[in-house]
C-alpha atoms as a PDB file:
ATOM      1  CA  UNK A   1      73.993  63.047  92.144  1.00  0.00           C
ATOM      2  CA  UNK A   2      76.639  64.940  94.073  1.00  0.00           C
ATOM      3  CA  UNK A   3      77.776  63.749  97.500  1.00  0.00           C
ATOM      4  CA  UNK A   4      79.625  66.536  98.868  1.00  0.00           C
ATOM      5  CA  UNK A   5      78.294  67.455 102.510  1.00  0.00           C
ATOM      6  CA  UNK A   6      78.817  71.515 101.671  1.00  0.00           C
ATOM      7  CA  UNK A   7      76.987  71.611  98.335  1.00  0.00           C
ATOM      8  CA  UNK A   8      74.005  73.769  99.346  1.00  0.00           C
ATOM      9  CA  UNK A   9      75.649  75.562 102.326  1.00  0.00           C
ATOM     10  CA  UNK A  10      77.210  79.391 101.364  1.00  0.00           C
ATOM     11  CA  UNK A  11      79.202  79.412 104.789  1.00  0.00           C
ATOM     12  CA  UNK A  12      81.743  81.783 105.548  1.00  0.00           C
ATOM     13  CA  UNK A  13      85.066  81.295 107.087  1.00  0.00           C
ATOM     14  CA  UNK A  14      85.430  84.372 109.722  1.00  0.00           C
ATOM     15  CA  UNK A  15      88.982  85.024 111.482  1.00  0.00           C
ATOM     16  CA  UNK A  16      89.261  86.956 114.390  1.00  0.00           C
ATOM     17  CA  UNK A  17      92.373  88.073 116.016  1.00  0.00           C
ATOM     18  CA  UNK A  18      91.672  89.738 119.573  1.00  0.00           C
ATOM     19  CA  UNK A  19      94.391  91.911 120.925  1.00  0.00           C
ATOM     20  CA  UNK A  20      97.043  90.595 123.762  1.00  0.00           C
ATOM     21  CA  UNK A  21      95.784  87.431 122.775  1.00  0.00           C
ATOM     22  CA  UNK A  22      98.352  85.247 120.281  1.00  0.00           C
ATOM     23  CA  UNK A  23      95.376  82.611 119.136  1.00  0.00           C
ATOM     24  CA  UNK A  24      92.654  83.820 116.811  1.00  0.00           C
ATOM     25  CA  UNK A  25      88.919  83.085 116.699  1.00  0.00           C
ATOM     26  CA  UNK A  26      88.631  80.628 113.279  1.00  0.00           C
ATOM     27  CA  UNK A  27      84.893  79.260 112.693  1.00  0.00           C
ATOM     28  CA  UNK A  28      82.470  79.355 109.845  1.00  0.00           C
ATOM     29  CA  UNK A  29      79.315  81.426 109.509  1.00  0.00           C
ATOM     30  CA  UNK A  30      76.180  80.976 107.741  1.00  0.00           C
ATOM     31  CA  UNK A  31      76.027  84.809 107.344  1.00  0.00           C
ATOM     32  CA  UNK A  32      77.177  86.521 103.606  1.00  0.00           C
ATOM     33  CA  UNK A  33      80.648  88.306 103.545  1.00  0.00           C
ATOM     34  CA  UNK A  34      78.582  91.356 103.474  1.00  0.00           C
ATOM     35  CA  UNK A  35      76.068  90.383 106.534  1.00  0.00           C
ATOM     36  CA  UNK A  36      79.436  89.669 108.718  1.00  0.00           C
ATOM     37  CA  UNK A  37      81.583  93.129 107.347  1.00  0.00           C
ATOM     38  CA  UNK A  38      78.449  95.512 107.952  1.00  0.00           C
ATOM     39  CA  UNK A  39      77.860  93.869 111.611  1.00  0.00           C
ATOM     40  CA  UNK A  40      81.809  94.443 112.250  1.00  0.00           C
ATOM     41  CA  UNK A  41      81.514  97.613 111.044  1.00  0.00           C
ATOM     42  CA  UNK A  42      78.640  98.153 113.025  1.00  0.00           C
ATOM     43  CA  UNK A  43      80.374  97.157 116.510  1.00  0.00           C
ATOM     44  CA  UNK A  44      83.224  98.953 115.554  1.00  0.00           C
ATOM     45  CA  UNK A  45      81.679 102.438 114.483  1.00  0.00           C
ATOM     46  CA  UNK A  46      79.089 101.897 118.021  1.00  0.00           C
ATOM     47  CA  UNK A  47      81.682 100.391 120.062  1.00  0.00           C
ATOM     48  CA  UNK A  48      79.787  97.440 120.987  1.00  0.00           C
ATOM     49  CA  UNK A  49      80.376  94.152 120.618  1.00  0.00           C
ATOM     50  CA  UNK A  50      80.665  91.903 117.527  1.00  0.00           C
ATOM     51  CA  UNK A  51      78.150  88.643 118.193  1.00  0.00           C
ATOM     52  CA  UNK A  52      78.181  86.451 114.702  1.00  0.00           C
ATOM     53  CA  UNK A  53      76.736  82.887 114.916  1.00  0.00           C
ATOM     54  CA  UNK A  54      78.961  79.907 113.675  1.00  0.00           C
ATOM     55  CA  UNK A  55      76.729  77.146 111.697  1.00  0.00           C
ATOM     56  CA  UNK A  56      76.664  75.025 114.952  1.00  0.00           C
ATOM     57  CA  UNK A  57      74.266  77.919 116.396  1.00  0.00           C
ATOM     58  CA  UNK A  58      77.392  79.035 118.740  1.00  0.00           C
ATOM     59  CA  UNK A  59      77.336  82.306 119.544  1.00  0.00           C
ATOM     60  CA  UNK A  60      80.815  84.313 119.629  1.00  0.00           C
ATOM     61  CA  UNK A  61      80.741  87.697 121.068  1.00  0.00           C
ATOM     62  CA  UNK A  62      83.730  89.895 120.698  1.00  0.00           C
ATOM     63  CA  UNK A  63      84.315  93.464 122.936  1.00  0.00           C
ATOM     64  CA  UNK A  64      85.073  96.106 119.687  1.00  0.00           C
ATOM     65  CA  UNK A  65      88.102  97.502 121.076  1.00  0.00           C
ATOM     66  CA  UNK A  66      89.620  94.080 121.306  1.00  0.00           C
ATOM     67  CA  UNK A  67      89.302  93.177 117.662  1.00  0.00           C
ATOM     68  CA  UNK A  68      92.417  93.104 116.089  1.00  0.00           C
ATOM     69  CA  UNK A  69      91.469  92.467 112.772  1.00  0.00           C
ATOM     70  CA  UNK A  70      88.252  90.373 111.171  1.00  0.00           C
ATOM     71  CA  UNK A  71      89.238  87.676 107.997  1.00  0.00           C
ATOM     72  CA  UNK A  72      86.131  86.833 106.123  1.00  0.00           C
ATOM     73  CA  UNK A  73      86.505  84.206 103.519  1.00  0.00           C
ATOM     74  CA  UNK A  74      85.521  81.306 101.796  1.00  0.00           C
ATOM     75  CA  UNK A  75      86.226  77.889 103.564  1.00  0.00           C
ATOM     76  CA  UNK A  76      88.787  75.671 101.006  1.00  0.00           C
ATOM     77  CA  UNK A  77      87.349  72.305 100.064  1.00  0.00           C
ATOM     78  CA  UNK A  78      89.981  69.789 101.285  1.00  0.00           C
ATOM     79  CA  UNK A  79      91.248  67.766  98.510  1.00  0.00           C
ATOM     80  CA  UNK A  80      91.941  63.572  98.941  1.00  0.00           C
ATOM     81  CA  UNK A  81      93.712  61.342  96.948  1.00  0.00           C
ATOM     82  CA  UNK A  82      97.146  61.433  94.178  1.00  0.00           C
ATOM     83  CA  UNK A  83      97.761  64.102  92.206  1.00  0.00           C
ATOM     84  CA  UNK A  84      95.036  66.323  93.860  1.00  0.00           C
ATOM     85  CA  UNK A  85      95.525  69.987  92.797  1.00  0.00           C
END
């Protein structure tokens, strides 16, 4: 029996930094690290714009030539107690 809320979910955690803008975009997607790189690559090579879905069912839509860069990753399992590595 496992009680961890995430066990089943295969989120990714997407970073997006828009230009002129010093805050980045930070949520996490439901999509695979490949899904999210070939629609990024796909609003960038079109020049239209990024929409990825967080795993609230938010929508985020991005103009292409604002993206500064796009961090896909996985999310880090926070860690409670002593001596927790």
């Amino acid at each position: 029996m496992s009680t961890k809320k995430s066990e089943g979910a295969k989120a990714a955690l997407v970073r997006i930094a828009i230009a002129d803008i010093s805050s980045e975009l930070s949520f996490e997607c439901e999509s695979s690290p490949a899904d999210i790189k070939a629609a990024v690559a796909k609003a960038l090579s079109d020049n239209s714009p990024l929409t990825l879905t967080d795993i609230r069912g938010h929508e985020i839509i991005v103009p292409a030539a604002r993206i500064g860069y796009v961090e896909i990753g996985q999310p880090t399992e926070r860690r409670v107690g002593f001596g927790a590595l």
